[in-house]
C-alpha atoms as a PDB file:
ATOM      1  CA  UNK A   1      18.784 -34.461   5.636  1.00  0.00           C
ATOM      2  CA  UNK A   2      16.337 -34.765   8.193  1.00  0.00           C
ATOM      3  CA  UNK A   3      15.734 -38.421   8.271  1.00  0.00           C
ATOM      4  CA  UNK A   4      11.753 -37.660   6.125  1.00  0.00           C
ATOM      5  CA  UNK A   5      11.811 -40.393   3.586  1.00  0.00           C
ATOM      6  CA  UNK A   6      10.755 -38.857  -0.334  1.00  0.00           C
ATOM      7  CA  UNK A   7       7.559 -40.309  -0.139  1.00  0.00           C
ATOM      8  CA  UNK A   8       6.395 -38.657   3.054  1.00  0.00           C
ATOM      9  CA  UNK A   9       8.221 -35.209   2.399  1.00  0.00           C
ATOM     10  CA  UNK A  10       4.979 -33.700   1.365  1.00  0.00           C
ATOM     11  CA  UNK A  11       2.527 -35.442   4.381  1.00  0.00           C
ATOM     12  CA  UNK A  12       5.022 -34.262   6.930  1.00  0.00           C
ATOM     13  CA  UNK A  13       5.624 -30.444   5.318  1.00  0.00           C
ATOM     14  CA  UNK A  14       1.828 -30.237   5.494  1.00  0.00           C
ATOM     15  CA  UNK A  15       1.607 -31.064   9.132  1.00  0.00           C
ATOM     16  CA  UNK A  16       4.389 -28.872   9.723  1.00  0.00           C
ATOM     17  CA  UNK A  17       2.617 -25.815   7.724  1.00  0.00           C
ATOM     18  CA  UNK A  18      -0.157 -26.248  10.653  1.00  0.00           C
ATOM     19  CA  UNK A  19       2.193 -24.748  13.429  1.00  0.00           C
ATOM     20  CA  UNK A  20       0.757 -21.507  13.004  1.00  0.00           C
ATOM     21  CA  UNK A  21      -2.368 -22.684  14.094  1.00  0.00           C
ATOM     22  CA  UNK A  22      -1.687 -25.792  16.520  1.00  0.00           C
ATOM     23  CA  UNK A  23       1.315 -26.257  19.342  1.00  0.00           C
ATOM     24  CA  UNK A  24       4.600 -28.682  18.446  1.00  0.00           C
ATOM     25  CA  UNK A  25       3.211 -31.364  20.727  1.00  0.00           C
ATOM     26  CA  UNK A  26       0.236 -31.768  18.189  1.00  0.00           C
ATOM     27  CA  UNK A  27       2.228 -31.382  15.037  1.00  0.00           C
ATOM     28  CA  UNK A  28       4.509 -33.417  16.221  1.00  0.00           C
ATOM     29  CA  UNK A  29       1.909 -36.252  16.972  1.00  0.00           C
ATOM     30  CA  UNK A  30       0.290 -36.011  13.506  1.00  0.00           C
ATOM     31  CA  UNK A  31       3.891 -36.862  11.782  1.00  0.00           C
ATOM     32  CA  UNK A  32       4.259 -39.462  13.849  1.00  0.00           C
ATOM     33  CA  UNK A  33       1.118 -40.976  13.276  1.00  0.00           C
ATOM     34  CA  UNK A  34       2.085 -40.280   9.238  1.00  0.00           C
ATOM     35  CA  UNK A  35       5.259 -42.479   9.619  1.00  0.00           C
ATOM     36  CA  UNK A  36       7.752 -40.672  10.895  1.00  0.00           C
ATOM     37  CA  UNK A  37      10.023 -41.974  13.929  1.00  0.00           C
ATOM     38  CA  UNK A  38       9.606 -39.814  17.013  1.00  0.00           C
ATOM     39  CA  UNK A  39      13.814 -39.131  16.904  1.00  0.00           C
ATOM     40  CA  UNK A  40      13.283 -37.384  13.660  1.00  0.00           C
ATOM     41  CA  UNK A  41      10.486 -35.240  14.466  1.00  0.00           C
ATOM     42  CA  UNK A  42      12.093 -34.056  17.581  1.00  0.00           C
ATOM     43  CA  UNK A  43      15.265 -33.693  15.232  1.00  0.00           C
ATOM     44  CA  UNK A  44      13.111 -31.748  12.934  1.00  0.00           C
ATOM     45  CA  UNK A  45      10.989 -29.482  15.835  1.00  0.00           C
ATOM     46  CA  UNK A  46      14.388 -27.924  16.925  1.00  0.00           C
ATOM     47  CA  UNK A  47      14.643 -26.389  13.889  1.00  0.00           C
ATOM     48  CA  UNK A  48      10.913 -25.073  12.829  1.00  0.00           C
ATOM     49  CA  UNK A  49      10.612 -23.959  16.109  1.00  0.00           C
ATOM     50  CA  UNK A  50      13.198 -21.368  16.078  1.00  0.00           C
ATOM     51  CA  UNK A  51      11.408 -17.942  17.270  1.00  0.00           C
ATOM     52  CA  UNK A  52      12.987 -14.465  18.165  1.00  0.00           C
ATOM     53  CA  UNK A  53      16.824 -15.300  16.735  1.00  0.00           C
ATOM     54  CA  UNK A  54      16.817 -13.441  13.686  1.00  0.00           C
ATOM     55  CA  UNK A  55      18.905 -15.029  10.705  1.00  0.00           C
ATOM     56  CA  UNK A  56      21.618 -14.592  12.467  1.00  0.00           C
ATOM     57  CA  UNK A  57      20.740 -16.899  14.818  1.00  0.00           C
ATOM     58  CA  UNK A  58      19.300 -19.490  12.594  1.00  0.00           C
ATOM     59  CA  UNK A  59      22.439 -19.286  10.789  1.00  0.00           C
ATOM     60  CA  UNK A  60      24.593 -19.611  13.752  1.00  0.00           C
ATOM     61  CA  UNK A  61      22.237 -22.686  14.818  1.00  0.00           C
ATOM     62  CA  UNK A  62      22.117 -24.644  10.959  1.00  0.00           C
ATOM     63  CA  UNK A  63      25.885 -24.094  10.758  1.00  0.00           C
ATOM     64  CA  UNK A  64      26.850 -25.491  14.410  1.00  0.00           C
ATOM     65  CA  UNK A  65      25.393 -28.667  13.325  1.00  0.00           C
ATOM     66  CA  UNK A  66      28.205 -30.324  11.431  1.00  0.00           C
ATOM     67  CA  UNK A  67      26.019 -32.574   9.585  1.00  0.00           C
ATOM     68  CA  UNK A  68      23.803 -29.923   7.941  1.00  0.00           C
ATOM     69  CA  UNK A  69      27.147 -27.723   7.742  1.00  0.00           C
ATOM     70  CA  UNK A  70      28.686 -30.166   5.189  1.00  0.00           C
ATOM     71  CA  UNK A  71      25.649 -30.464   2.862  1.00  0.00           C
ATOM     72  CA  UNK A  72      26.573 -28.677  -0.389  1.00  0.00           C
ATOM     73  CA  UNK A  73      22.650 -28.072  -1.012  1.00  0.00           C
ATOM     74  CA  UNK A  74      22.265 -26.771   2.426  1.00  0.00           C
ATOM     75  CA  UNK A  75      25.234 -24.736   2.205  1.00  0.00           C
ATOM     76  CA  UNK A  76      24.048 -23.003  -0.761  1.00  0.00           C
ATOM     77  CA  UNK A  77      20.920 -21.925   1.122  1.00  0.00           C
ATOM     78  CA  UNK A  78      22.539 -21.001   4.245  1.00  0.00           C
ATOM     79  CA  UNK A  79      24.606 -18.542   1.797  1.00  0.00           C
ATOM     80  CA  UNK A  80      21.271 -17.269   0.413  1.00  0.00           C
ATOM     81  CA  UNK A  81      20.066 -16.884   3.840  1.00  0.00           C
ATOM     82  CA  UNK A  82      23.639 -14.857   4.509  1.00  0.00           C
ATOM     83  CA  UNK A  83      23.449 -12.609   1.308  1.00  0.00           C
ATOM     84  CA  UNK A  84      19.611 -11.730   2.913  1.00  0.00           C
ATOM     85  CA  UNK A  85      20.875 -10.999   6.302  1.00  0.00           C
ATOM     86  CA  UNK A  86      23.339  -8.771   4.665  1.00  0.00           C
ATOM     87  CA  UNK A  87      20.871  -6.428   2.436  1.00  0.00           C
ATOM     88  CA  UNK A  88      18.750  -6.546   5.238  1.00  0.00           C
ATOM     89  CA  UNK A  89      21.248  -4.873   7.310  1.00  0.00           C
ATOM     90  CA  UNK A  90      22.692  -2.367   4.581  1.00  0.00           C
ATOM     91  CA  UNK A  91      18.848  -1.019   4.013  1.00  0.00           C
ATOM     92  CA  UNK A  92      18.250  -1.036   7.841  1.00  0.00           C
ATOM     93  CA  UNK A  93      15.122  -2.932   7.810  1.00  0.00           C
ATOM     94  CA  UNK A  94      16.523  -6.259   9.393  1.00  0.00           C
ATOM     95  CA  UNK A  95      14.289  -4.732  12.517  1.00  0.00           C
ATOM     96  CA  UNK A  96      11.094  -5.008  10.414  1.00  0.00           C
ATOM     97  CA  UNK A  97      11.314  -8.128   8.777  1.00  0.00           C
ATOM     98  CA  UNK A  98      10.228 -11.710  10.848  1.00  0.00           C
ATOM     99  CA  UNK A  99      10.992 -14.670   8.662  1.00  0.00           C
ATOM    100  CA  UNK A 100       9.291 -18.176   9.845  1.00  0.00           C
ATOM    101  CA  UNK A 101      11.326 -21.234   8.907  1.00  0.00           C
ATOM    102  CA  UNK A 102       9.122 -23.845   7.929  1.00  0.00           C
END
């Protein structure tokens, strides 16, 4: 959905994985410099960048964007992602939990 052709999905998931450790200017540069066009990674950043929103949030975000909205497969997970939020809620740890999307 992204725009990551199959053969550089695991190249550009790798430099993503080194957020925690380097800024999005620098991540970004390394996919570019794997083969990725510098639309997609921005495309891409909004997305593993999200801090602070909760799921709710992320949810909110994913779902606003119509072209990830009418993915079946990405529908599915945004569901999953829903269902979480929920328990979360009902067991009143949603405060304690940070997820990173990555």
């Amino acid at each position: 959905m992204a725009g990551v052709p199959k053969d550089k999905i695991r190249s550009i998931s790798s430099a993503i994985d080194k957020l925690d450790k380097l800024p999005w200017a620098e991540v970004k540069k390394e996919m570019i410099e794997k083969g990725i066009d510098s639309a997609v990674a921005d495309d891409i950043g909004q997305y593993v960048q999200i801090n602070g929103s909760g799921i709710s949030g992320v949810l909110e975000l994913l779902r606003s964007n119509s072209r990830l909205a009418t993915n079946n497969d990405l529908e599915a997970g945004m569901n999953d992602m829903d269902l979480l939020r929920h328990y979360l809620e009902a067991f009143k740890v949603s405060d304690r939990v940070v997820l990173i999307y990555l």
